[in-house]
Every structure is written in structure tokens, then in C-alpha cells.
N, C-alpha and C. Protein backbone atom coordinates (compact mmCIF):
# COMPACT_ATOMS: atom_id res chain seq x y z
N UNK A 1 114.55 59.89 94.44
CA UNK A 1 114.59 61.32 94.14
C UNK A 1 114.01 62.11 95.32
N UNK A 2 115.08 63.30 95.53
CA UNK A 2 114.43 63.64 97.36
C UNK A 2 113.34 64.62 96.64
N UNK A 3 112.62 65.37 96.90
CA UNK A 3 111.64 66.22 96.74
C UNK A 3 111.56 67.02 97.45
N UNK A 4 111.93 68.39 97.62
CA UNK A 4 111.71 69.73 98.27
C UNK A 4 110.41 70.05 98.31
N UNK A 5 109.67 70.34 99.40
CA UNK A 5 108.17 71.12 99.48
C UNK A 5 108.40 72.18 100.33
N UNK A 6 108.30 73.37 98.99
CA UNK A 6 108.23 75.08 99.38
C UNK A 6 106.63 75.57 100.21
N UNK A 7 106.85 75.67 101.09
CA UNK A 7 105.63 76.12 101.94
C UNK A 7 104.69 76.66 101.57
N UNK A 8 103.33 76.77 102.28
CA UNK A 8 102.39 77.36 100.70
C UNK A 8 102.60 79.34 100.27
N UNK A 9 103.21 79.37 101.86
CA UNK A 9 102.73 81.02 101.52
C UNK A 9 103.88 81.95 100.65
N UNK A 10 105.06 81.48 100.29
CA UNK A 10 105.92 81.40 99.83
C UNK A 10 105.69 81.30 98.16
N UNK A 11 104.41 80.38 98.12
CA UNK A 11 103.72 80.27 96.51
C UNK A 11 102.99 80.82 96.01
N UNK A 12 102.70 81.74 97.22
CA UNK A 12 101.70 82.82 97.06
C UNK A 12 102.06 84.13 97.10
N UNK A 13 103.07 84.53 97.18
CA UNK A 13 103.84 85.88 96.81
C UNK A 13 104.76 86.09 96.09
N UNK A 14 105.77 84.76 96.10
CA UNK A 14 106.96 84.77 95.47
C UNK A 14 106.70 83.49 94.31
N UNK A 15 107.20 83.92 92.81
CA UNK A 15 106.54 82.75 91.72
C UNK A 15 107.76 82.84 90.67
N UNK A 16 107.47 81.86 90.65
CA UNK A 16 108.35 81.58 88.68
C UNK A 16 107.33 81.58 87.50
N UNK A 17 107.18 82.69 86.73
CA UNK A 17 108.18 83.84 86.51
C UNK A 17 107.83 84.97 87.85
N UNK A 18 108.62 85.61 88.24
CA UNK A 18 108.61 86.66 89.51
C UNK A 18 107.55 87.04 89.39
N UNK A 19 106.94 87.57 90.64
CA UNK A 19 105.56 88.15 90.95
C UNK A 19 106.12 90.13 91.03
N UNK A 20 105.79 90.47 90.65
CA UNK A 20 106.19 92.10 90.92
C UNK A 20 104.91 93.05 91.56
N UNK A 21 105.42 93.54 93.00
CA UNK A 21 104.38 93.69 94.15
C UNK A 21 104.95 95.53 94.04
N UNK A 22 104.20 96.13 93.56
CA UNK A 22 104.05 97.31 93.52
C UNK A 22 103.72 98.49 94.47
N UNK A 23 104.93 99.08 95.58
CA UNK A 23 104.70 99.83 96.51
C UNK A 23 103.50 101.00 96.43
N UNK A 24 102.66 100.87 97.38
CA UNK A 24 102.03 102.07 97.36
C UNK A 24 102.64 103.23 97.75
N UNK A 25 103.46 103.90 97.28
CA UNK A 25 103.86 104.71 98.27
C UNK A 25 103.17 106.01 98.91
N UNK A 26 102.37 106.58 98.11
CA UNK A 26 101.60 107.58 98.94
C UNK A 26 101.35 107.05 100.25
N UNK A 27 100.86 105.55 100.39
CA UNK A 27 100.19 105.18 101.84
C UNK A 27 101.22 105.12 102.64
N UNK A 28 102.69 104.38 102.05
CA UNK A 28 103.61 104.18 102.66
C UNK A 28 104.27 105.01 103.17
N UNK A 29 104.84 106.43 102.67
CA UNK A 29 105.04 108.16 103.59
C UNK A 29 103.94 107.95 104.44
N UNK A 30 102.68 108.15 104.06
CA UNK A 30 102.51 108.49 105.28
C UNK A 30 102.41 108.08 106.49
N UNK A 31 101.89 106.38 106.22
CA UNK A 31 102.40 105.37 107.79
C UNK A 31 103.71 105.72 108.04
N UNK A 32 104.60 105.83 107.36
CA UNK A 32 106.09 106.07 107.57
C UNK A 32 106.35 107.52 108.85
N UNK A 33 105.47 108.95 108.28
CA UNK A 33 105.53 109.61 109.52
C UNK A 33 104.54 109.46 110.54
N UNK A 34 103.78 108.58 110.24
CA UNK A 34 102.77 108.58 111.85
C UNK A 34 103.43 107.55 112.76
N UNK A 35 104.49 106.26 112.22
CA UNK A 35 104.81 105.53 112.75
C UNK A 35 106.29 106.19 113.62
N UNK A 36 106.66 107.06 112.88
CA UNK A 36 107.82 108.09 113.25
C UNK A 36 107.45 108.25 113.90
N UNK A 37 106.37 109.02 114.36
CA UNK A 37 106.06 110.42 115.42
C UNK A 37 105.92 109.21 116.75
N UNK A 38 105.19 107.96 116.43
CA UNK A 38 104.76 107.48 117.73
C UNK A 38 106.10 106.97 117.88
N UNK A 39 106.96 106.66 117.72
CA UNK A 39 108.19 106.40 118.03
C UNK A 39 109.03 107.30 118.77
N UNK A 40 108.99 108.30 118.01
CA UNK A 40 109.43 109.70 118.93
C UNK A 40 108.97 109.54 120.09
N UNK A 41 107.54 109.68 120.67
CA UNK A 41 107.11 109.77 120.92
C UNK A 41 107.43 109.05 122.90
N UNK A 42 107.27 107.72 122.17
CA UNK A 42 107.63 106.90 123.12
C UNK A 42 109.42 106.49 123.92
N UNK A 43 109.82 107.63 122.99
CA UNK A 43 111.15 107.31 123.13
C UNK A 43 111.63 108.02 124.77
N UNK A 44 112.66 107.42 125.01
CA UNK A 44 112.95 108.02 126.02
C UNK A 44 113.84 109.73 125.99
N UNK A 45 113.63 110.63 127.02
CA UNK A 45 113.96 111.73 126.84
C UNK A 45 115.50 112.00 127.25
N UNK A 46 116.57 112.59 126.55
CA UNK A 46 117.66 112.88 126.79
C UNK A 46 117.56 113.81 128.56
N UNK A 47 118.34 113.28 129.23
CA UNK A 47 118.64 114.23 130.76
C UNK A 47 119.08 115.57 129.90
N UNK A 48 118.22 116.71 131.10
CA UNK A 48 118.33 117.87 130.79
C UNK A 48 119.50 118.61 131.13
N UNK A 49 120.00 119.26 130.10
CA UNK A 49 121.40 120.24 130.02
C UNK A 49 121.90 120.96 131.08
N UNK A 50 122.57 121.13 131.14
CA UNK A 50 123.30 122.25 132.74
C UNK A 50 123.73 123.41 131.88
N UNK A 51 123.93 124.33 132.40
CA UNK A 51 125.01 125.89 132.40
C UNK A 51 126.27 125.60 133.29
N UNK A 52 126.57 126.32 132.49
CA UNK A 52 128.31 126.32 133.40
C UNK A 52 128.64 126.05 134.58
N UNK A 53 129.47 125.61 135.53
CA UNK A 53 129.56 125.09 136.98
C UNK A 53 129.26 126.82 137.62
N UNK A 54 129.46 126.34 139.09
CA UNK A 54 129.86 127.65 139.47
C UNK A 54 131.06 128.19 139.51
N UNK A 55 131.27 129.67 139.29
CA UNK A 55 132.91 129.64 139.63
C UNK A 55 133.23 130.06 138.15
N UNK A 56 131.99 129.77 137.21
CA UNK A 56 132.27 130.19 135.54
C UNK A 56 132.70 131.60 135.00
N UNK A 57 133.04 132.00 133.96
CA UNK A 57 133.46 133.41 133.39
C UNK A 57 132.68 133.58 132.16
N UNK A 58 131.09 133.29 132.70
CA UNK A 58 130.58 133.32 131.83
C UNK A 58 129.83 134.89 131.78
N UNK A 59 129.34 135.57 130.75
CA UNK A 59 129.27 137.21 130.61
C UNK A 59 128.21 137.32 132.21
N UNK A 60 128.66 138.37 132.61
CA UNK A 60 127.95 138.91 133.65
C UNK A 60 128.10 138.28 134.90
N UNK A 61 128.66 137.28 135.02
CA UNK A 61 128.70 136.49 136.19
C UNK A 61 130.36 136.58 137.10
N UNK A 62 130.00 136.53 138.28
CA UNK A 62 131.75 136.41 139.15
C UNK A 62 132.20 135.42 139.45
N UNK A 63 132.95 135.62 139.73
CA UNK A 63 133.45 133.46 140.20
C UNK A 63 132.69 133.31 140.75
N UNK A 64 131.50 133.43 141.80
CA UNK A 64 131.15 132.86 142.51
C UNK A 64 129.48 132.71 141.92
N UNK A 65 129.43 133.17 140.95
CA UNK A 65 127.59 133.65 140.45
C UNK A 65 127.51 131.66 139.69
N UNK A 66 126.02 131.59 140.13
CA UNK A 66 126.31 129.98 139.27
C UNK A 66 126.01 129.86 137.67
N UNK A 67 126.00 128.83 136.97
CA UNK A 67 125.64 129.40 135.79
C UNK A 67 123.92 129.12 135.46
N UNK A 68 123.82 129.44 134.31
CA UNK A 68 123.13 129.65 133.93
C UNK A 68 122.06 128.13 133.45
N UNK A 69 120.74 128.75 134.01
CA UNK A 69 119.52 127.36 133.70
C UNK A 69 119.74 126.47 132.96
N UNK A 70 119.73 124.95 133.04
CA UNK A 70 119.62 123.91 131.89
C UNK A 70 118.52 124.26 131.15
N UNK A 71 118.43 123.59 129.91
CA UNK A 71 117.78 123.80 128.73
C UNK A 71 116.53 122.68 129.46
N UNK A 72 115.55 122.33 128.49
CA UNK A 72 114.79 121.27 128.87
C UNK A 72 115.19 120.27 128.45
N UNK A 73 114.97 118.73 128.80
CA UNK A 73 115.05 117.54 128.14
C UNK A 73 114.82 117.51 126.91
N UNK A 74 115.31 116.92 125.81
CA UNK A 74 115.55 116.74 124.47
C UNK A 74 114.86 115.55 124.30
N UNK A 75 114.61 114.91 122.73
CA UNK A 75 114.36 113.39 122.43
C UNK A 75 115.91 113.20 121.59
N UNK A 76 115.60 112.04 121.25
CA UNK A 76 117.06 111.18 120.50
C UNK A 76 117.40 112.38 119.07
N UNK A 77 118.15 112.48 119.10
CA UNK A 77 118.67 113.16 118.11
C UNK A 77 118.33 112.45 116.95
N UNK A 78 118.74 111.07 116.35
CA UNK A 78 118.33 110.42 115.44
C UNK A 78 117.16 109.71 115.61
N UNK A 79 116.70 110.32 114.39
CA UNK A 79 115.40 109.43 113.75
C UNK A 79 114.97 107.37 114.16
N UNK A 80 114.17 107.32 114.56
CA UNK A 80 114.07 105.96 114.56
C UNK A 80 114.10 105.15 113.28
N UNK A 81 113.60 105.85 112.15
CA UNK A 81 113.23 105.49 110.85
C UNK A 81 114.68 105.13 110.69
N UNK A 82 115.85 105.83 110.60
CA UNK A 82 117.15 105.48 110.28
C UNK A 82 117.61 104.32 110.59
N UNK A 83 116.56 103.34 112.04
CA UNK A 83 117.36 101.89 111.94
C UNK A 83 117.00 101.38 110.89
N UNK A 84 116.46 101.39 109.31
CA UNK A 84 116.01 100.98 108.22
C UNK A 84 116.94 101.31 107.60
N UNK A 85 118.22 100.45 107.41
CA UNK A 85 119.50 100.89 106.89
C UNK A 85 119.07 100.71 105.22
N UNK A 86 119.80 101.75 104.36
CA UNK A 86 119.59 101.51 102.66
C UNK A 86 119.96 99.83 102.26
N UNK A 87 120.59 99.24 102.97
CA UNK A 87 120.78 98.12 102.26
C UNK A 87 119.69 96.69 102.85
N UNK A 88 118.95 97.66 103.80
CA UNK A 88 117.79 96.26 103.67
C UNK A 88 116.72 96.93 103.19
N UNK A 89 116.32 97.67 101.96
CA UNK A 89 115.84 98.07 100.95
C UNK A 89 114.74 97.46 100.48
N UNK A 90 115.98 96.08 100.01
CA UNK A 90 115.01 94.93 99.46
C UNK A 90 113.99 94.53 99.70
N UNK A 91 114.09 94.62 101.37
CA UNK A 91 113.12 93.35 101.67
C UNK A 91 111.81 94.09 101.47
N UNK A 92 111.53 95.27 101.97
CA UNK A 92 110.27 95.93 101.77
C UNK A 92 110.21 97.72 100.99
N UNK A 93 110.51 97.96 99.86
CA UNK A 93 111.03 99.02 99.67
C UNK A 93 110.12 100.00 99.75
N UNK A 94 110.64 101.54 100.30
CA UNK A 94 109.08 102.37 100.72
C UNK A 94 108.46 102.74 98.85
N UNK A 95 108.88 102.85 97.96
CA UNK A 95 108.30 103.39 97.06
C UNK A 95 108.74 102.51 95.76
N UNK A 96 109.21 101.53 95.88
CA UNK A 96 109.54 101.39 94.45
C UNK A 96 108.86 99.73 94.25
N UNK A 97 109.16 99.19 92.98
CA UNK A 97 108.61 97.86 92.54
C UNK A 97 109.52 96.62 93.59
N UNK A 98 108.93 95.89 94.10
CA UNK A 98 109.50 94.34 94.64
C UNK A 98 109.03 93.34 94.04
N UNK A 99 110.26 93.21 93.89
CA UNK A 99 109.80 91.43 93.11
C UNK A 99 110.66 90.59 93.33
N UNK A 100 109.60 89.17 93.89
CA UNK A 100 109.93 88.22 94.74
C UNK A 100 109.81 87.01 93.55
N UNK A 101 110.81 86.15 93.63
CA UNK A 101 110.81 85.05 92.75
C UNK A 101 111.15 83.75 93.30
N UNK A 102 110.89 82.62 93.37
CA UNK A 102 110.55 81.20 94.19
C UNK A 102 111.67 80.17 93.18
N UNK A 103 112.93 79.55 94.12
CA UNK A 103 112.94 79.02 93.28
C UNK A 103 113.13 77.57 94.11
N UNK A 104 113.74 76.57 93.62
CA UNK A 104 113.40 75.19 94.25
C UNK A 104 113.86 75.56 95.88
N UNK A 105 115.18 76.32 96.67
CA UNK A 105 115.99 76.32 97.79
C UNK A 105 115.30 77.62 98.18
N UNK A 106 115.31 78.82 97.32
CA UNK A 106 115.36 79.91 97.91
C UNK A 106 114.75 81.07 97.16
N UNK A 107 114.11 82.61 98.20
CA UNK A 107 113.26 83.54 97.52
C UNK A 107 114.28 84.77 97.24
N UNK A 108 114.41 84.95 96.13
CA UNK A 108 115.06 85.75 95.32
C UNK A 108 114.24 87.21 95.46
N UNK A 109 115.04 88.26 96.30
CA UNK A 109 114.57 89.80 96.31
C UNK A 109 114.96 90.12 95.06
N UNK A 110 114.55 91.49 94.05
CA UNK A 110 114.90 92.03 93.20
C UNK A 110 113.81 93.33 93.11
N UNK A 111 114.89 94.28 92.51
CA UNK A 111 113.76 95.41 92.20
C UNK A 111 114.19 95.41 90.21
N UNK A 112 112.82 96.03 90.06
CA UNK A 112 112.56 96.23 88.43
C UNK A 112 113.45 96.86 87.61
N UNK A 113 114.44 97.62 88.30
CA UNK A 113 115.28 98.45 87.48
C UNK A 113 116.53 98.13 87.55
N UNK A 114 116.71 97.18 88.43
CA UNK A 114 118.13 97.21 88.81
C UNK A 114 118.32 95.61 89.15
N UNK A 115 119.90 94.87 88.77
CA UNK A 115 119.82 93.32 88.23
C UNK A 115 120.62 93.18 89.44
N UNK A 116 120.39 93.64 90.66
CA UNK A 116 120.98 93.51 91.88
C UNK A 116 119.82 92.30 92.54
N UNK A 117 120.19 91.57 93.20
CA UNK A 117 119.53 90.39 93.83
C UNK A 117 120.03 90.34 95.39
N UNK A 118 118.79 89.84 95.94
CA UNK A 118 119.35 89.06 97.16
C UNK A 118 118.95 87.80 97.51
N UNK A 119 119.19 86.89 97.39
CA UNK A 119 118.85 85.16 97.96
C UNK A 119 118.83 84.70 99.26
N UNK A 120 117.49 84.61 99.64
CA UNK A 120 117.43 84.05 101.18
C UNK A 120 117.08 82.54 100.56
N UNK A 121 118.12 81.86 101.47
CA UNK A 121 117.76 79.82 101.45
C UNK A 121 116.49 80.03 102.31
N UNK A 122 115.66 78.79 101.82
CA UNK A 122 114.42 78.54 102.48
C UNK A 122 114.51 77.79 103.82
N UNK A 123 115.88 77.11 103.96
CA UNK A 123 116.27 76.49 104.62
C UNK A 123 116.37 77.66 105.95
N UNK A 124 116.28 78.86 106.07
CA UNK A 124 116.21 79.83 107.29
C UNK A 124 118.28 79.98 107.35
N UNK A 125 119.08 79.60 106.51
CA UNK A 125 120.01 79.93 106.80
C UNK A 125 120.69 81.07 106.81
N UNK A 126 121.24 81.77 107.30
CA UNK A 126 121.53 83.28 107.20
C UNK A 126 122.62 83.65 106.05
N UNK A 127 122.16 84.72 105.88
CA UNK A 127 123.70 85.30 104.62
C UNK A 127 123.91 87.17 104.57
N UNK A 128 125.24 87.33 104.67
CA UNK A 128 125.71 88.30 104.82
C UNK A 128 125.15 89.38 103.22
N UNK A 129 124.35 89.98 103.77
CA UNK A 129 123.91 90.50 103.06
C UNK A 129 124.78 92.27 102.48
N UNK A 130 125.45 92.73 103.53
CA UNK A 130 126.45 94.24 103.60
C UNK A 130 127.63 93.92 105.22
N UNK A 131 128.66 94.34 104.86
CA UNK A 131 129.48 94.17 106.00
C UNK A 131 128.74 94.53 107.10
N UNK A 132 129.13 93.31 108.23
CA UNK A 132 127.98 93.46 109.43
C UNK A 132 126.63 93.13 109.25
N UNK A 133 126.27 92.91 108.05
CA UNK A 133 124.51 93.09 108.22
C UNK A 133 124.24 91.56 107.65
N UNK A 134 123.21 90.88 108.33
CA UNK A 134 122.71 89.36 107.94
C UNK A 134 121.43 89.12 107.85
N UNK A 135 120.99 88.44 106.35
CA UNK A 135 119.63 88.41 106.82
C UNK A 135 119.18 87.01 106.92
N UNK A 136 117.82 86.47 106.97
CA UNK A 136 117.44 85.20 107.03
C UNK A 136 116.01 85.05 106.87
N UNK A 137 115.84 83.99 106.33
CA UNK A 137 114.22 83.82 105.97
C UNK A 137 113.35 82.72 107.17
N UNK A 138 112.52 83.00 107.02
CA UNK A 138 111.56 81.70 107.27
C UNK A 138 110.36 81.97 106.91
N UNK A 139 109.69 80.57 106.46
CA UNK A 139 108.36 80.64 105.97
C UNK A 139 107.48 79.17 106.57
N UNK A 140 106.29 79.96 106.36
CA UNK A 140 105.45 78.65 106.59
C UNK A 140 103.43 78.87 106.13
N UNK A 141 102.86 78.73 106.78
CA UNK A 141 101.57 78.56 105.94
C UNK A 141 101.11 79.90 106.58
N UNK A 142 101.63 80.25 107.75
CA UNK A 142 101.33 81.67 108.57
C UNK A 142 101.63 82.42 107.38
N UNK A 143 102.76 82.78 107.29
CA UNK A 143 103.68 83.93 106.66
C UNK A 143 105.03 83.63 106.50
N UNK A 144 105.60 84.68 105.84
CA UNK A 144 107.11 84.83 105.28
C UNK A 144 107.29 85.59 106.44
N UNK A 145 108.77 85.39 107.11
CA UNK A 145 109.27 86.41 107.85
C UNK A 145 110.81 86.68 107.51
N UNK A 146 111.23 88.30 107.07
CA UNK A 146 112.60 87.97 106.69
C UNK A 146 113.28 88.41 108.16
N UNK A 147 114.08 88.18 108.34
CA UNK A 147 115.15 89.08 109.33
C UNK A 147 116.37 89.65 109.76
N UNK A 148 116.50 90.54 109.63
CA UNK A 148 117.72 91.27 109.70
C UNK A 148 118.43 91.45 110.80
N UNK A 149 120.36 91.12 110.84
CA UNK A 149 120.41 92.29 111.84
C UNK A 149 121.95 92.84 111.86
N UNK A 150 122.53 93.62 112.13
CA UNK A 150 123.82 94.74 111.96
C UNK A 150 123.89 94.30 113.12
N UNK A 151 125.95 94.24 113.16
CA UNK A 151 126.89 94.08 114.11
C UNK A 151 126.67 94.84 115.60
N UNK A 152 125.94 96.31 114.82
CA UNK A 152 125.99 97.16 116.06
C UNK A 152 124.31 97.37 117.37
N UNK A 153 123.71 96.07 116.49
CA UNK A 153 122.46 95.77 117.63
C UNK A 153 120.99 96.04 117.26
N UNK A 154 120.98 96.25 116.00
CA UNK A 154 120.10 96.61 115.51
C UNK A 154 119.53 95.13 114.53
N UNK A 155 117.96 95.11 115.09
CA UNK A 155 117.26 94.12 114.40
C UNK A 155 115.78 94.42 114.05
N UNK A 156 115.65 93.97 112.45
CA UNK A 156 114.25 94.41 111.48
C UNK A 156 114.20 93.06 111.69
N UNK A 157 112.76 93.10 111.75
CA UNK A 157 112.19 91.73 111.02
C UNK A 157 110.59 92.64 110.13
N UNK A 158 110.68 91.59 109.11
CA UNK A 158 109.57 92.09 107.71
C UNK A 158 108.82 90.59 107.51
N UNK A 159 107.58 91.06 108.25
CA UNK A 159 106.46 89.80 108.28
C UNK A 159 105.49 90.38 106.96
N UNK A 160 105.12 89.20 106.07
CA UNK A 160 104.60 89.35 105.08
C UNK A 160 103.47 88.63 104.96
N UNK A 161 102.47 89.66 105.00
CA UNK A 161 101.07 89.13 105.06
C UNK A 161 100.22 89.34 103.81
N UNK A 162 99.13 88.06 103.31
CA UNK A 162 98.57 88.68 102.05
C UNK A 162 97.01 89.58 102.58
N UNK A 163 96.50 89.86 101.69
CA UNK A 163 95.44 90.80 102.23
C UNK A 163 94.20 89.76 102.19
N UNK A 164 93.16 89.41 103.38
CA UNK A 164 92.50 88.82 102.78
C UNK A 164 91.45 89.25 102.19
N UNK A 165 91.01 90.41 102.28
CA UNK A 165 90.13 91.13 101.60
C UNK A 165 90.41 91.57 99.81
N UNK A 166 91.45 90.95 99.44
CA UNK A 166 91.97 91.75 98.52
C UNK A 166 93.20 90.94 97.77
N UNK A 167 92.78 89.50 97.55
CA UNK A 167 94.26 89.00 96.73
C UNK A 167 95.42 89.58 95.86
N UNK A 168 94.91 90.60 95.50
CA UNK A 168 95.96 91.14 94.98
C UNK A 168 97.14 92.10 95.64
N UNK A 169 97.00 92.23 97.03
CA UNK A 169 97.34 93.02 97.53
C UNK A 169 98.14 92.40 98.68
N UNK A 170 98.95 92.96 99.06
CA UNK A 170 100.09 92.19 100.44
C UNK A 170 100.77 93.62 100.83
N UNK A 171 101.01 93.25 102.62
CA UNK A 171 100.91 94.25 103.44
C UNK A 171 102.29 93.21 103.98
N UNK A 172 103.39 94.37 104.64
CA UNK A 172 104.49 94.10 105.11
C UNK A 172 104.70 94.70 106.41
N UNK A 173 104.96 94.00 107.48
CA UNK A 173 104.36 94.19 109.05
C UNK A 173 106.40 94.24 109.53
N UNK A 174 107.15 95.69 108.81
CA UNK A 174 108.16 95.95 109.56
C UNK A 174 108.10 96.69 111.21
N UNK A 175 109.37 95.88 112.30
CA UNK A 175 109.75 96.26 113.26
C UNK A 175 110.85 95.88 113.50
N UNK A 176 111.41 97.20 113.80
CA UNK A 176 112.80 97.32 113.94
C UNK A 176 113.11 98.10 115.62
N UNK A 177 114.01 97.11 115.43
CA UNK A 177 114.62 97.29 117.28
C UNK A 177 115.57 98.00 117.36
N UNK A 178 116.48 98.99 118.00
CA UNK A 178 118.04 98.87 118.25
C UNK A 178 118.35 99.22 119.65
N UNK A 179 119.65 98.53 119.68
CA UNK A 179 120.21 98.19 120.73
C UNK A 179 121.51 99.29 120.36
N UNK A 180 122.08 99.59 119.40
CA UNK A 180 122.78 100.76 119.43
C UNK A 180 122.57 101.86 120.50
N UNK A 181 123.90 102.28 120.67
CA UNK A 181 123.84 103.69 121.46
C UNK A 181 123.09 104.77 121.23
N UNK A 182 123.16 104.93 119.25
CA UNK A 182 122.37 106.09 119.18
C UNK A 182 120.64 105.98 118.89
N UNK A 183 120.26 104.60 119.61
CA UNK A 183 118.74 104.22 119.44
C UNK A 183 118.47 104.10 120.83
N UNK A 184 119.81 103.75 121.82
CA UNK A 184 118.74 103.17 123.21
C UNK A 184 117.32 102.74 123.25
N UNK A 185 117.49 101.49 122.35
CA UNK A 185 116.66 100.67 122.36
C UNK A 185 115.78 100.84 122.30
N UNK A 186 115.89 101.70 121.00
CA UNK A 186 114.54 102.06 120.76
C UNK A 186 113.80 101.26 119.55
N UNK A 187 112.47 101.34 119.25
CA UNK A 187 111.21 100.53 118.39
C UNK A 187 110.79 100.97 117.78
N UNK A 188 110.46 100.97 116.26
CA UNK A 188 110.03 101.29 115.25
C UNK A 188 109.23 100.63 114.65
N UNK A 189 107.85 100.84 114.79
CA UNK A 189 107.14 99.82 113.62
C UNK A 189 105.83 100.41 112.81
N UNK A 190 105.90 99.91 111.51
CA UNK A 190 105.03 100.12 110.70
C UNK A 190 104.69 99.62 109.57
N UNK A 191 103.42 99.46 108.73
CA UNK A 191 103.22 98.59 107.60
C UNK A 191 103.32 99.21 106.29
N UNK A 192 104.03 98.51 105.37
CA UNK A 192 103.86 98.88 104.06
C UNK A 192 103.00 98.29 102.90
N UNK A 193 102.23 98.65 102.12
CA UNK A 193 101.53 98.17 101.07
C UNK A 193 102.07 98.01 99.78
N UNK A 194 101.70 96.86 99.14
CA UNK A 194 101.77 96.76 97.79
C UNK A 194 100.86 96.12 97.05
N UNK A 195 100.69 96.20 95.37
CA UNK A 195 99.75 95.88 94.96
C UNK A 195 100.49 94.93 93.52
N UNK A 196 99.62 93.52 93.32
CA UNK A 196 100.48 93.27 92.55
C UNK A 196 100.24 93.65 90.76
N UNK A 197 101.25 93.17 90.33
CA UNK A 197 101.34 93.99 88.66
C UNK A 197 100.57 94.88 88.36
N UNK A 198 99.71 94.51 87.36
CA UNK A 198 98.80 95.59 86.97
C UNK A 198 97.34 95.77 87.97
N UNK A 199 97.24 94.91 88.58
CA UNK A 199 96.68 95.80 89.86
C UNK A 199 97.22 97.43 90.29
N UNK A 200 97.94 97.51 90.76
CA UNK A 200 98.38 98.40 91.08
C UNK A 200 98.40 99.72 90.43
N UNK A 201 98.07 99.97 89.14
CA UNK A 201 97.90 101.10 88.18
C UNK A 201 96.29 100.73 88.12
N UNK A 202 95.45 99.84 88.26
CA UNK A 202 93.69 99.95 88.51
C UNK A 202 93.30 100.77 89.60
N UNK A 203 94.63 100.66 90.91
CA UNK A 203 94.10 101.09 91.76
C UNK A 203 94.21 102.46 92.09
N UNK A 204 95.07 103.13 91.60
CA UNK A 204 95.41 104.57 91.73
C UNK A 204 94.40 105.62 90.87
């Protein structure tokens, strides 16, 4: 008889019957815009705008008048937060219930309201989770790490750490990359909290 051995940390978040890990979300907005801003932040700046060539018919000017001052450098138009596409939700959701369930192969995502699932094999094998988008697990006595990534260059990974100050509690260490055009490679990272079952209503 072969015998599967599920890693320990894997037994410690994710359980039969499901463990349900309760978003903080007040904490989670707000790491959410401080992790924004430093993202912004660091992002690189769009080249600054021109006015019309010379030679333009723009008001007041003759063919020969040049145009008018570029604007200043811009940042990315889109949000970094947006490489957090709705359909990797699961893995760390900003406000709602997660619940992780263990079973002999693989950790079963689910939220409380809704009988939608996602199954990562323990085996680290990948599975198409939304057209283009794949995720994959791995675990070990460190941590759970899930990872994501879309056709168009964009990659999350969601490291799952327990608290050690605080067993009841587990902290999710997302960073997200993209390689998309409308990210130029840009970096996003920040942690989310949760608290489990009725923990989580002691603590508020």
C-alpha cells in the first residue's frame, strides 16, 4: 500500500473538515493602498508629451511658430493592483472568507458562499485555472506557495505564512510581477491577513 505524506504546513492551514481563514479586511485596504502608492511610486515615468510639430495650425500660431510646451512626465496609467486579476481571487481574497481543505493529492480553495472550487495537486502540477491563466502549488515545512500566471506575462505568487505569535492567525505574502505592456514590468507587493473561524469575530 503506497502511502502519500502531505507536508506539515499544508496540515496546518488547510484540514478535513475545511479550515475557514477569515479576511481582515480593514487591514487588508489599507496595506492594499500603501502597497499601491509604493508601487506607483517606484514605477517608471511615462516620456513627456510634445505640442504640435512646427509648421502647426494650432490657434495663434503661423506655419512657422512651434508648438506648444510638453506636458510633464506621467506614471502608468493602470493601477499595479490590477495585475490581481478577479479570477485569482481564491488564492488570497481581500475581504471575504477562505477556506482551504486538505485532501489525500490536493488543497482545495473555496469561499463560504459560493460552491465554486479550485484544486491545486500537491504534486506542484499546474492547472488552467481561466483561459490563459495557470496556477500551481507547492508546499513544504517552510510554507505553501501558490502561483500564478496569464498568457500575457503576468506572474502572482501567494506565500502563506502562519503567525507565530498568534496560531490562529495566517498572513499571505502576495507579489505580483508583469511583463505586460500595460505594467512594464512592473511589482506589486503586499500582505494580507486572516483570522481563523471564530477567532476572527474575538478579534474585531
Amino acid at each position: 500500500m503506497l502511502l502519500l505524506q502531505v507536508p506539515a504546513f499544508a496540515q496546518q492551514v488547510a484540514t478535513d473538515p475545511p479550515t475557514q481563514w477569515q479576511a481582515d479586511a480593514k487591514a487588508n485596504r489599507k496595506a492594499a493602498k500603501q502597497a499601491e502608492k509604493a508601487a506607483e511610486r517606484a514605477a517608471p515615468r511615462r516620456a513627456a508629451g510634445g505640442g504640435p510639430p512646427p509648421g502647426g495650425e494650432g490657434p495663434g500660431g503661423g506655419h512657422d511658430d512651434p508648438g506648444g510646451p510638453g506636458g510633464p512626465g506621467t506614471r502608468r496609467a493602470s493601477s499595479p493592483l490590477q495585475m490581481l486579476r478577479p479570477e485569482m481571487d481564491f488564492a488570497a481574497p481581500l475581504s471575504d472568507t477562505l477556506l482551504l481543505y486538505r485532501t489525500r493529492e490536493s488543497v482545495v480553495f473555496g469561499r463560504r458562499d459560493s460552491s465554486e472550487v479550485v484544486m491545486l495537486p500537491l504534486s506542484g502540477a499546474p492547472v488552467q485555472i481561466a483561459p490563459g491563466v495557470q496556477a500551481l502549488l507547492h508546499d513544504n515545512a517552510d510554507g505553501m506557495v501558490v502561483e500564478i500566471s496569464t498568457s500575457n506575462g503576468i506572474r502572482v505568487s501567494y506565500r502563506y505564512v502562519a503567525d507565530a505569535q498568534d496560531p490562529d492567525s495566517l498572513r499571505v505574502h502576495i507579489r505580483a510581477e508583469g511583463h505586460a505592456e500595460s505594467q512594464r514590468g512592473g511589482v506589486f507587493e503586499v500582505e494580507r491577513v486572516y483570522h481563523r473561524g471564530n477567532a476572527a469575530n474575538r478579534k474585531r
